[in-house]
PDB file of N, CA and C in Angstrom:
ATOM      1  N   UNK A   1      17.695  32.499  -3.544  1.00  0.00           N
ATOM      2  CA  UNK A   1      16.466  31.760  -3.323  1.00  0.00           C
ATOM      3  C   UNK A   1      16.626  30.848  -2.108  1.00  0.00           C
ATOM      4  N   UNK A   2      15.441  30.810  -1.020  1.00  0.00           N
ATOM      5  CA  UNK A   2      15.783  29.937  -0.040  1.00  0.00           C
ATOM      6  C   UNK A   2      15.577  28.648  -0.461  1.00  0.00           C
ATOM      7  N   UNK A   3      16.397  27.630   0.630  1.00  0.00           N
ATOM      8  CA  UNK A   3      16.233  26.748   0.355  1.00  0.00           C
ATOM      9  C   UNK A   3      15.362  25.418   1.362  1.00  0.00           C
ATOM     10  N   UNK A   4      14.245  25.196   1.120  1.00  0.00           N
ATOM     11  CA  UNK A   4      13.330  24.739   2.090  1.00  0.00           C
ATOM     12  C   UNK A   4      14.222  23.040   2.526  1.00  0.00           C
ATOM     13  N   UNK A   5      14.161  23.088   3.951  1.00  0.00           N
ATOM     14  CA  UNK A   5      15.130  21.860   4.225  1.00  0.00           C
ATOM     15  C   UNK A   5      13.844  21.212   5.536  1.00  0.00           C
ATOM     16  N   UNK A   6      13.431  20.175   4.941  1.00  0.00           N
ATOM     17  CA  UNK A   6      12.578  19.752   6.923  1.00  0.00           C
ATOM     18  C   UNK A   6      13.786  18.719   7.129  1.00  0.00           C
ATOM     19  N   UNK A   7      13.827  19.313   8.676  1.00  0.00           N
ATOM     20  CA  UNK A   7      14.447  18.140   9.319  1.00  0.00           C
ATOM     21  C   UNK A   7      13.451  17.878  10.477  1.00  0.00           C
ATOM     22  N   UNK A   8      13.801  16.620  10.702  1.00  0.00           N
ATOM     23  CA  UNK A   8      12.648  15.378  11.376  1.00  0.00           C
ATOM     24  C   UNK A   8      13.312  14.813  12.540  1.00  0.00           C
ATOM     25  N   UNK A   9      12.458  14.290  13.642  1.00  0.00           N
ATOM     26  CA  UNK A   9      12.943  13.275  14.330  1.00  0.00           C
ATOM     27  C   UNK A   9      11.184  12.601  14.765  1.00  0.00           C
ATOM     28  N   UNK A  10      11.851  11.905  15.689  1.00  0.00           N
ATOM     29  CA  UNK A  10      10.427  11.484  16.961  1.00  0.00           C
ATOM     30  C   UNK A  10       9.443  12.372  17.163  1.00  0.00           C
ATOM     31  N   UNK A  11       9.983  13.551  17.796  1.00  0.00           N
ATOM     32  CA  UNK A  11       9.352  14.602  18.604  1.00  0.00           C
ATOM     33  C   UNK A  11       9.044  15.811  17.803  1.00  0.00           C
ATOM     34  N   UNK A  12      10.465  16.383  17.112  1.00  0.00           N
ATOM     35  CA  UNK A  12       9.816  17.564  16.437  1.00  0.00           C
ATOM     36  C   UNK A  12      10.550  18.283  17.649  1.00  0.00           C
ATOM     37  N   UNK A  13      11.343  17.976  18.656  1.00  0.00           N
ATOM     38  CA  UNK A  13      11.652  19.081  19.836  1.00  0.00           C
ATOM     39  C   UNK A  13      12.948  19.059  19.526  1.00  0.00           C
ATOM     40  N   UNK A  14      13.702  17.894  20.219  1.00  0.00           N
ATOM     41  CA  UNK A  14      15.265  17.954  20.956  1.00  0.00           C
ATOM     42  C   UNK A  14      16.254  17.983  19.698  1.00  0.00           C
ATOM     43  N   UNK A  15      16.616  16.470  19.719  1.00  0.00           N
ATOM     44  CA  UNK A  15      17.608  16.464  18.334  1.00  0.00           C
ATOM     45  C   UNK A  15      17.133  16.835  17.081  1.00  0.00           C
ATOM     46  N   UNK A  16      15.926  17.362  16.144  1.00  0.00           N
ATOM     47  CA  UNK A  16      15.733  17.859  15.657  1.00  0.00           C
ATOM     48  C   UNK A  16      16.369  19.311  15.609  1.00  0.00           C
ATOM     49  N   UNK A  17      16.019  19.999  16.916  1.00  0.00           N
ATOM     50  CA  UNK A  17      16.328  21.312  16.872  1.00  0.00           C
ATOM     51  C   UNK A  17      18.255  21.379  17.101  1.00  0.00           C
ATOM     52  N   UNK A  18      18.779  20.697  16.906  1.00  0.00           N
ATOM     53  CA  UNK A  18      19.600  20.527  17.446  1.00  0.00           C
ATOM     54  C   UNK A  18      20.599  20.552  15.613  1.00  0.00           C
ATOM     55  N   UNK A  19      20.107  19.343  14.636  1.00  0.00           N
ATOM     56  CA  UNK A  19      19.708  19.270  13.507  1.00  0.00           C
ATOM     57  C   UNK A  19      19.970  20.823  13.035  1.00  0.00           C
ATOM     58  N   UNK A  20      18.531  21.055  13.199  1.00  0.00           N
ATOM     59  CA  UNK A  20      18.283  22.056  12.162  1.00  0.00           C
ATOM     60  C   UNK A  20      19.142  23.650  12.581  1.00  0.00           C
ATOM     61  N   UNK A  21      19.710  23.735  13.772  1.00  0.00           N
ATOM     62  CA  UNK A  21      20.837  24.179  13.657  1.00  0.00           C
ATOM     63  C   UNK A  21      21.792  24.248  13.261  1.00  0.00           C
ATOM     64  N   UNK A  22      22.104  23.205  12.952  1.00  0.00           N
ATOM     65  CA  UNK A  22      23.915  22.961  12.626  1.00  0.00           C
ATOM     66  C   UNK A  22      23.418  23.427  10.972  1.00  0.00           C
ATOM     67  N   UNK A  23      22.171  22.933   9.997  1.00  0.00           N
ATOM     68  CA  UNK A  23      21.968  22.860   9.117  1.00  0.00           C
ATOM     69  C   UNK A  23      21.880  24.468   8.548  1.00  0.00           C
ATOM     70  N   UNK A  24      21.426  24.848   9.251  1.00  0.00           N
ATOM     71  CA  UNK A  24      21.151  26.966   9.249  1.00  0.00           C
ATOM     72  C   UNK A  24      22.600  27.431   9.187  1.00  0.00           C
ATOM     73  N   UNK A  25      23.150  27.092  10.301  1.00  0.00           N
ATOM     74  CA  UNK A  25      25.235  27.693  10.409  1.00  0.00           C
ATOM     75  C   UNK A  25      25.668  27.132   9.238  1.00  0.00           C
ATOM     76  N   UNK A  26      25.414  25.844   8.250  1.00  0.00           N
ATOM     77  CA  UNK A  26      26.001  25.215   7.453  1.00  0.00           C
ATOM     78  C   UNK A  26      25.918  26.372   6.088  1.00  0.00           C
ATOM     79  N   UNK A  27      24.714  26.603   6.070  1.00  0.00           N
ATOM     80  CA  UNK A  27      24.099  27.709   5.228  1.00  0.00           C
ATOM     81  C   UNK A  27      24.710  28.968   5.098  1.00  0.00           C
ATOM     82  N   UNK A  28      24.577  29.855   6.208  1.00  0.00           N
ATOM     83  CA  UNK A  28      24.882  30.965   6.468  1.00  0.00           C
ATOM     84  C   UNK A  28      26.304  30.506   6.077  1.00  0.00           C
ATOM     85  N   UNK A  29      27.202  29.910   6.619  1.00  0.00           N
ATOM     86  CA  UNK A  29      28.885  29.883   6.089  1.00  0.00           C
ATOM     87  C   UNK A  29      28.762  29.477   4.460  1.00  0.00           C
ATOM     88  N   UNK A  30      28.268  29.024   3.807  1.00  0.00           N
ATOM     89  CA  UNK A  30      28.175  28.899   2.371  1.00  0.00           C
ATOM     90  C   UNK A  30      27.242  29.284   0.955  1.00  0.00           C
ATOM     91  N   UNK A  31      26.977  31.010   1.806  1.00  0.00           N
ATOM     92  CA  UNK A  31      26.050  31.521   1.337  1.00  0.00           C
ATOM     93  C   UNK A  31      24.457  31.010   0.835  1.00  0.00           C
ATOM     94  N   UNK A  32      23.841  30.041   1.440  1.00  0.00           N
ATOM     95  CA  UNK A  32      22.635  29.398   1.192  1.00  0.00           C
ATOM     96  C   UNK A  32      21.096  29.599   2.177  1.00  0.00           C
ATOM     97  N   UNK A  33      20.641  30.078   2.240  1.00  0.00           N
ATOM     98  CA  UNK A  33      19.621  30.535   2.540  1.00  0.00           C
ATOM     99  C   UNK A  33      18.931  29.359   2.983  1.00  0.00           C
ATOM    100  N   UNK A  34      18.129  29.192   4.314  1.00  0.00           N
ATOM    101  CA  UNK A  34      17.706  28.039   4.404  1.00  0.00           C
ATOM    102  C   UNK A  34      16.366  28.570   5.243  1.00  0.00           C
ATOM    103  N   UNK A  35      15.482  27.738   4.895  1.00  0.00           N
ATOM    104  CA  UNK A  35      14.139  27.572   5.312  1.00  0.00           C
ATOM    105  C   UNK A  35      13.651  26.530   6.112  1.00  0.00           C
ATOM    106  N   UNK A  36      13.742  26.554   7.421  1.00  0.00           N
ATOM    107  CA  UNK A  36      13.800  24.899   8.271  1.00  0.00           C
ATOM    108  C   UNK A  36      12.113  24.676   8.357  1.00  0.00           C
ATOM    109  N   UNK A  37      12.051  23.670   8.143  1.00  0.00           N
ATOM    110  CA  UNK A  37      10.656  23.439   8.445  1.00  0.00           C
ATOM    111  C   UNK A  37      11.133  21.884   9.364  1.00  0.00           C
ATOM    112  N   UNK A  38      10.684  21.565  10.790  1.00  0.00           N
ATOM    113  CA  UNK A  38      10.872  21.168  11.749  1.00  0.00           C
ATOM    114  C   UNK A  38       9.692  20.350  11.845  1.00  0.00           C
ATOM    115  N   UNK A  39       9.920  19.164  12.170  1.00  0.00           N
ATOM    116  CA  UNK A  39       8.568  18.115  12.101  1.00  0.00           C
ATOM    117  C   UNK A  39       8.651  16.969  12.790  1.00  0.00           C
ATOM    118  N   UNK A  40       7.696  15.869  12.836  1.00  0.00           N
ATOM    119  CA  UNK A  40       8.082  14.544  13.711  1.00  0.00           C
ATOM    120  C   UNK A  40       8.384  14.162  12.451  1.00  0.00           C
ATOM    121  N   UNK A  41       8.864  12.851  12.237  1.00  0.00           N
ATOM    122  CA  UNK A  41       8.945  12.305  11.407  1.00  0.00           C
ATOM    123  C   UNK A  41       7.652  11.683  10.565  1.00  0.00           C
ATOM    124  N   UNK A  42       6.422  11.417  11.274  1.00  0.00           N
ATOM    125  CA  UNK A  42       5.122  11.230  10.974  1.00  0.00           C
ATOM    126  C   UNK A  42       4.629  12.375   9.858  1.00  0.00           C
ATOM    127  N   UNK A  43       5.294  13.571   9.973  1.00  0.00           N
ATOM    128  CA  UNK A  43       4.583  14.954   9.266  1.00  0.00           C
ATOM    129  C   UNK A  43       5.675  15.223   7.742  1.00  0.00           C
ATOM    130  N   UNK A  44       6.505  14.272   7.643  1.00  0.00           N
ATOM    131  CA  UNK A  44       7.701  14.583   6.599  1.00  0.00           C
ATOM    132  C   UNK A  44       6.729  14.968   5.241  1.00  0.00           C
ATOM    133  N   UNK A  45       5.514  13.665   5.481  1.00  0.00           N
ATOM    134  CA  UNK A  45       4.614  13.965   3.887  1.00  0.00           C
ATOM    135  C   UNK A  45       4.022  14.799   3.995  1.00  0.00           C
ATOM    136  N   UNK A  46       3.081  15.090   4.756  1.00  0.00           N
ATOM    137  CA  UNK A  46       2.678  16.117   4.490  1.00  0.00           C
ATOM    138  C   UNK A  46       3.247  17.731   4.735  1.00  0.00           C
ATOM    139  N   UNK A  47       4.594  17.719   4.477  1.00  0.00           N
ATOM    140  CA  UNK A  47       5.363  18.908   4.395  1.00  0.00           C
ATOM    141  C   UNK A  47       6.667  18.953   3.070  1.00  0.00           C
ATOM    142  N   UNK A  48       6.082  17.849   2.579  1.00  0.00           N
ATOM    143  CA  UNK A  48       7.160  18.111   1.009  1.00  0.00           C
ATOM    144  C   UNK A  48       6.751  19.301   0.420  1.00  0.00           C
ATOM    145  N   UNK A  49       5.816  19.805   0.110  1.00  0.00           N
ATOM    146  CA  UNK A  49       5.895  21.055  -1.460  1.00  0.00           C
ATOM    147  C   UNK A  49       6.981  21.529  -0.706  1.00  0.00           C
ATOM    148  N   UNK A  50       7.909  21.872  -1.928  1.00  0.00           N
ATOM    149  CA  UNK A  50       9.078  22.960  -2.364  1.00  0.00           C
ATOM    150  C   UNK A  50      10.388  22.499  -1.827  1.00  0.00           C
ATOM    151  N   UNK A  51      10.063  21.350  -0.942  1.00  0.00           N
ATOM    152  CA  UNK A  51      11.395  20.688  -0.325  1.00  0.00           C
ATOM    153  C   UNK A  51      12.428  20.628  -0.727  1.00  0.00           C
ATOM    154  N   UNK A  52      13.510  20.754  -0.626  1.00  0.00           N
ATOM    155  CA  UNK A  52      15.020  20.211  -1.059  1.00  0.00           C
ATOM    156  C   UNK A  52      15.726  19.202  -0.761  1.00  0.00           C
ATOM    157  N   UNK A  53      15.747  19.039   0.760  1.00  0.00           N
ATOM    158  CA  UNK A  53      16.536  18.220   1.006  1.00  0.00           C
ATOM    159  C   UNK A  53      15.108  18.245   2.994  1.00  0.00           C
ATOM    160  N   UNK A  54      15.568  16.504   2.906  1.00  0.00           N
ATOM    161  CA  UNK A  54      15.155  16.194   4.245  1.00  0.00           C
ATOM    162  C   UNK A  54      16.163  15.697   5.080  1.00  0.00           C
ATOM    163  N   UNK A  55      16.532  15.994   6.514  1.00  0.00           N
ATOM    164  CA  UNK A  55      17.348  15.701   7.167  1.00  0.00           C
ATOM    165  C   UNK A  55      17.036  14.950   8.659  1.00  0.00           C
ATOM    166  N   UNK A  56      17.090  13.851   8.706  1.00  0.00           N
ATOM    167  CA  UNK A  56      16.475  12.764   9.661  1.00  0.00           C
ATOM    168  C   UNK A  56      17.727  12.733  10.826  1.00  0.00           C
ATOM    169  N   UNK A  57      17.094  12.798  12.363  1.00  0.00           N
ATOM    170  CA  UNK A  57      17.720  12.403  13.457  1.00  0.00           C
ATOM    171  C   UNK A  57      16.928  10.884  13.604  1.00  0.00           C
ATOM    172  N   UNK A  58      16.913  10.332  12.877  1.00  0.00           N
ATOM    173  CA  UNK A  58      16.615   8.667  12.940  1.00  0.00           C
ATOM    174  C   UNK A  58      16.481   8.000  11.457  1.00  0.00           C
ATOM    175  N   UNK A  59      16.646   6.668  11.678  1.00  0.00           N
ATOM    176  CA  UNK A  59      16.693   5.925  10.088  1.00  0.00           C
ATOM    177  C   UNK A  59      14.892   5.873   9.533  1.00  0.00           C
ATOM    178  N   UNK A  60      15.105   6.397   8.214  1.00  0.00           N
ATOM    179  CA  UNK A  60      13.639   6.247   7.600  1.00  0.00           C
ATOM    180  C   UNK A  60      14.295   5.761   6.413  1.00  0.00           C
ATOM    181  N   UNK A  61      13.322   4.550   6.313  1.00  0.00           N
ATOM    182  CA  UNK A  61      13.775   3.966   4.756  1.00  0.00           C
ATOM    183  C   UNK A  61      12.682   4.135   3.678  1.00  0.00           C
ATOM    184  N   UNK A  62      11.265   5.178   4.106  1.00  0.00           N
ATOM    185  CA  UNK A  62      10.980   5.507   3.402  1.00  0.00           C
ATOM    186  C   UNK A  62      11.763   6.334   2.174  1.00  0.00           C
ATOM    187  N   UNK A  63      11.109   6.031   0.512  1.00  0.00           N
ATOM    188  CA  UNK A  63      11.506   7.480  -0.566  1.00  0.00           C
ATOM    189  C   UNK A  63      10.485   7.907  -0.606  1.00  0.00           C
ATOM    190  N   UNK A  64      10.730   9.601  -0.452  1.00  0.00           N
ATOM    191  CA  UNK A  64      10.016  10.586  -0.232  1.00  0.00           C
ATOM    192  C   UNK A  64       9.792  11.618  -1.680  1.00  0.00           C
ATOM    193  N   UNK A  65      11.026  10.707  -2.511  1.00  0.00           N
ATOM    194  CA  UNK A  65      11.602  11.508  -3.672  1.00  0.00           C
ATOM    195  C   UNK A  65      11.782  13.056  -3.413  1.00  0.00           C
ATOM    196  N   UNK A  66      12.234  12.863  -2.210  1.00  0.00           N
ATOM    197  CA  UNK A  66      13.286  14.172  -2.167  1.00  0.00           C
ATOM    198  C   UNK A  66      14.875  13.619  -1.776  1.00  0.00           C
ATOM    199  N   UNK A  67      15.446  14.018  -1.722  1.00  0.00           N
ATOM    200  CA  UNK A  67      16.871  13.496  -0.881  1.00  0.00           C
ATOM    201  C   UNK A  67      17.002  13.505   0.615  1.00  0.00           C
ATOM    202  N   UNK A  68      17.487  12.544   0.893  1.00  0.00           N
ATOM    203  CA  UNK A  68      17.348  12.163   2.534  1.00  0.00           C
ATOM    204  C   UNK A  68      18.207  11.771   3.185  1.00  0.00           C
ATOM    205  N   UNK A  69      19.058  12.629   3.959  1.00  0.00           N
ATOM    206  CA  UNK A  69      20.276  12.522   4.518  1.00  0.00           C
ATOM    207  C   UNK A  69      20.147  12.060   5.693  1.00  0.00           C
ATOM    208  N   UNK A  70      20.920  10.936   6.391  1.00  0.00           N
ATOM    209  CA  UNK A  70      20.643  11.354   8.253  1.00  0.00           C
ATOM    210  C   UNK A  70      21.437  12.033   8.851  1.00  0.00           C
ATOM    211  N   UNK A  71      20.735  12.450  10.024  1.00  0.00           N
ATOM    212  CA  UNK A  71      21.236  13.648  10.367  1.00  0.00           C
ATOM    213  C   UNK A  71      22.253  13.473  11.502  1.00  0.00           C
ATOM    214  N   UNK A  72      22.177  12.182  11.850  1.00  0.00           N
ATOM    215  CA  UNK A  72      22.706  11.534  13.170  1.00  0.00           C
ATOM    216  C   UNK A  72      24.191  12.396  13.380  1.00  0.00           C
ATOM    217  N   UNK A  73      25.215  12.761  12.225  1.00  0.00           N
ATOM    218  CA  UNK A  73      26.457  12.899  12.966  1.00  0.00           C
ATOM    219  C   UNK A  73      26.462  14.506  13.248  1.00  0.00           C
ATOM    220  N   UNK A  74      25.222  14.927  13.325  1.00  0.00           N
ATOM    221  CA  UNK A  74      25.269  16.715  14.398  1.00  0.00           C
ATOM    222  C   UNK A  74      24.715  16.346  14.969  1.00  0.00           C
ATOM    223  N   UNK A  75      24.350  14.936  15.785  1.00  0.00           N
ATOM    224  CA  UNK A  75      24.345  15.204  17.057  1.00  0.00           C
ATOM    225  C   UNK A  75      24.872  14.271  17.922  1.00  0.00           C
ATOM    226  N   UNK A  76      25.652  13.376  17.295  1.00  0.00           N
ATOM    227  CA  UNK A  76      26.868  12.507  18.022  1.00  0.00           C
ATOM    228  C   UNK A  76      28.144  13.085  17.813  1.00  0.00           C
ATOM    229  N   UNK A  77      28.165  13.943  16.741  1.00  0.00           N
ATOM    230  CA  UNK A  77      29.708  14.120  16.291  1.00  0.00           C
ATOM    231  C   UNK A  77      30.560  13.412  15.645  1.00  0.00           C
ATOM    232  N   UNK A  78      29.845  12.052  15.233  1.00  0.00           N
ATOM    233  CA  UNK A  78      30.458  11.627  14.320  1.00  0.00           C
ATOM    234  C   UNK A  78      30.471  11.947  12.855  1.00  0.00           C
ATOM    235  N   UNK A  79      31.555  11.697  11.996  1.00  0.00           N
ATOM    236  CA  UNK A  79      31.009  11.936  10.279  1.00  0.00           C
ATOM    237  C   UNK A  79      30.277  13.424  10.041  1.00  0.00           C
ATOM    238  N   UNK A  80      30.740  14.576  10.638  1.00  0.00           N
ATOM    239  CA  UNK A  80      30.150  15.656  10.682  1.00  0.00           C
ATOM    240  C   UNK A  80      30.445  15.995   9.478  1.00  0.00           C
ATOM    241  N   UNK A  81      31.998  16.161   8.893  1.00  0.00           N
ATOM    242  CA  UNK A  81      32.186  16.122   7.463  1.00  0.00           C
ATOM    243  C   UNK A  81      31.320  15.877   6.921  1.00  0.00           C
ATOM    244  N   UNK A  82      31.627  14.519   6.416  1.00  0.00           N
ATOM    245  CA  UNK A  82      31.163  14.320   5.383  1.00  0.00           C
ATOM    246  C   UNK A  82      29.163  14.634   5.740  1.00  0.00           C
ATOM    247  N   UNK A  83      28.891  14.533   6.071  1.00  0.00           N
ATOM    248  CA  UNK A  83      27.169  14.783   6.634  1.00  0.00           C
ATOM    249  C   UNK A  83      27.267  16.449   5.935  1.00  0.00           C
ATOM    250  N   UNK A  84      28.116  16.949   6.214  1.00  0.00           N
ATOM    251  CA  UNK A  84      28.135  18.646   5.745  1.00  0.00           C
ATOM    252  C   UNK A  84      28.485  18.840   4.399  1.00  0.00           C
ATOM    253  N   UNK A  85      29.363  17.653   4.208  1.00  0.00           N
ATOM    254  CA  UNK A  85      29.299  18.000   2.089  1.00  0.00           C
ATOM    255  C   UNK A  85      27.684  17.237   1.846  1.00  0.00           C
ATOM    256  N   UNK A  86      27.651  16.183   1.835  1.00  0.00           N
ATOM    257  CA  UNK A  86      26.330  15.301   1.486  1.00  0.00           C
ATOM    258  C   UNK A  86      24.972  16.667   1.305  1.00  0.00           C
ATOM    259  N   UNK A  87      25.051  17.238   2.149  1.00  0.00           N
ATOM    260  CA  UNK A  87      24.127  18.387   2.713  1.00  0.00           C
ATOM    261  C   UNK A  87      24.358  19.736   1.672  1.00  0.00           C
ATOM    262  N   UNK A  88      25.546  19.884   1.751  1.00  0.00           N
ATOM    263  CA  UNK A  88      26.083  21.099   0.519  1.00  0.00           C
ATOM    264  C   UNK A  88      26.063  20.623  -0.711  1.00  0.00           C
ATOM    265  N   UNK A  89      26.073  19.064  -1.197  1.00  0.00           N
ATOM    266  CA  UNK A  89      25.890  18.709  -2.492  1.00  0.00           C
ATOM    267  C   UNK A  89      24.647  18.764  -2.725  1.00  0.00           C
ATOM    268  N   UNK A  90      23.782  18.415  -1.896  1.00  0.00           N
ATOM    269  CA  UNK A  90      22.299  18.432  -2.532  1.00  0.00           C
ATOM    270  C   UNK A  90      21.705  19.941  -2.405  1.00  0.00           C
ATOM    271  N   UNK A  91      21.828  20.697  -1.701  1.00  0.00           N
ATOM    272  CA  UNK A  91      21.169  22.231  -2.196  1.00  0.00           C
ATOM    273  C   UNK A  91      22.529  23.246  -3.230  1.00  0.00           C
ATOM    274  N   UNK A  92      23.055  22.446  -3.471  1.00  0.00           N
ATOM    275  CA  UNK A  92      23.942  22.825  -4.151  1.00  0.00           C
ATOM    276  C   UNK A  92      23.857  22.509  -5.801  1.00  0.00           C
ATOM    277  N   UNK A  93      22.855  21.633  -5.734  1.00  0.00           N
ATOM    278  CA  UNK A  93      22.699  20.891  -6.970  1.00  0.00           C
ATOM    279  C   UNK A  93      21.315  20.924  -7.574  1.00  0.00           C
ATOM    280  N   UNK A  94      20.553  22.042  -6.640  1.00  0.00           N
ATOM    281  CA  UNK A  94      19.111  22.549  -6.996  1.00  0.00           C
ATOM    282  C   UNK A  94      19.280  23.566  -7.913  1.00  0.00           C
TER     283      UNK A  94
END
């Protein structure tokens, strides 16, 4: 079953897509099927049905009552680890 993931930024272009890459390779290496749905951060609500997990290239302190990771260390390189279990625990736990 896929697993619907939006990841967000500002734009919806750069570090987003950047994001929702690393998040797809994360998948494919741990057999998980992923469904990116790509957005500004303005569009997160109105793109929850079926969501799993949301993945932010910026701080939102909104709850969305989905799970909400940031996405910041795929695209600084920091904390990539752990950002990649955090990420595998929650569609892992659907």
């Amino acid at each position: 079953m896929k697993k619907k993931v939006i990841v967000a930024c500002g734009g919806a272009v750069a570090t987003s897509t950047i994001a929702a890459n690393k998040v797809v390779e994360l998948g494919k290496k741990n057999g998980i099927e992923i469904d990116i749905c790509q957005v500004r951060i303005s569009e997160i609500e109105s793109n929850l049905s079926g969501a799993s997990l949301i993945v932010t290239t910026s701080k939102v302190k909104r709850d969305y009552g989905v799970p909400l990771i940031t996405g910041m260390p795929f695209i600084s390189g920091i904390g990539v680890e752990k950002t990649e279990r955090a990420v595998l625990d929650v569609l892992r736990s659907e």
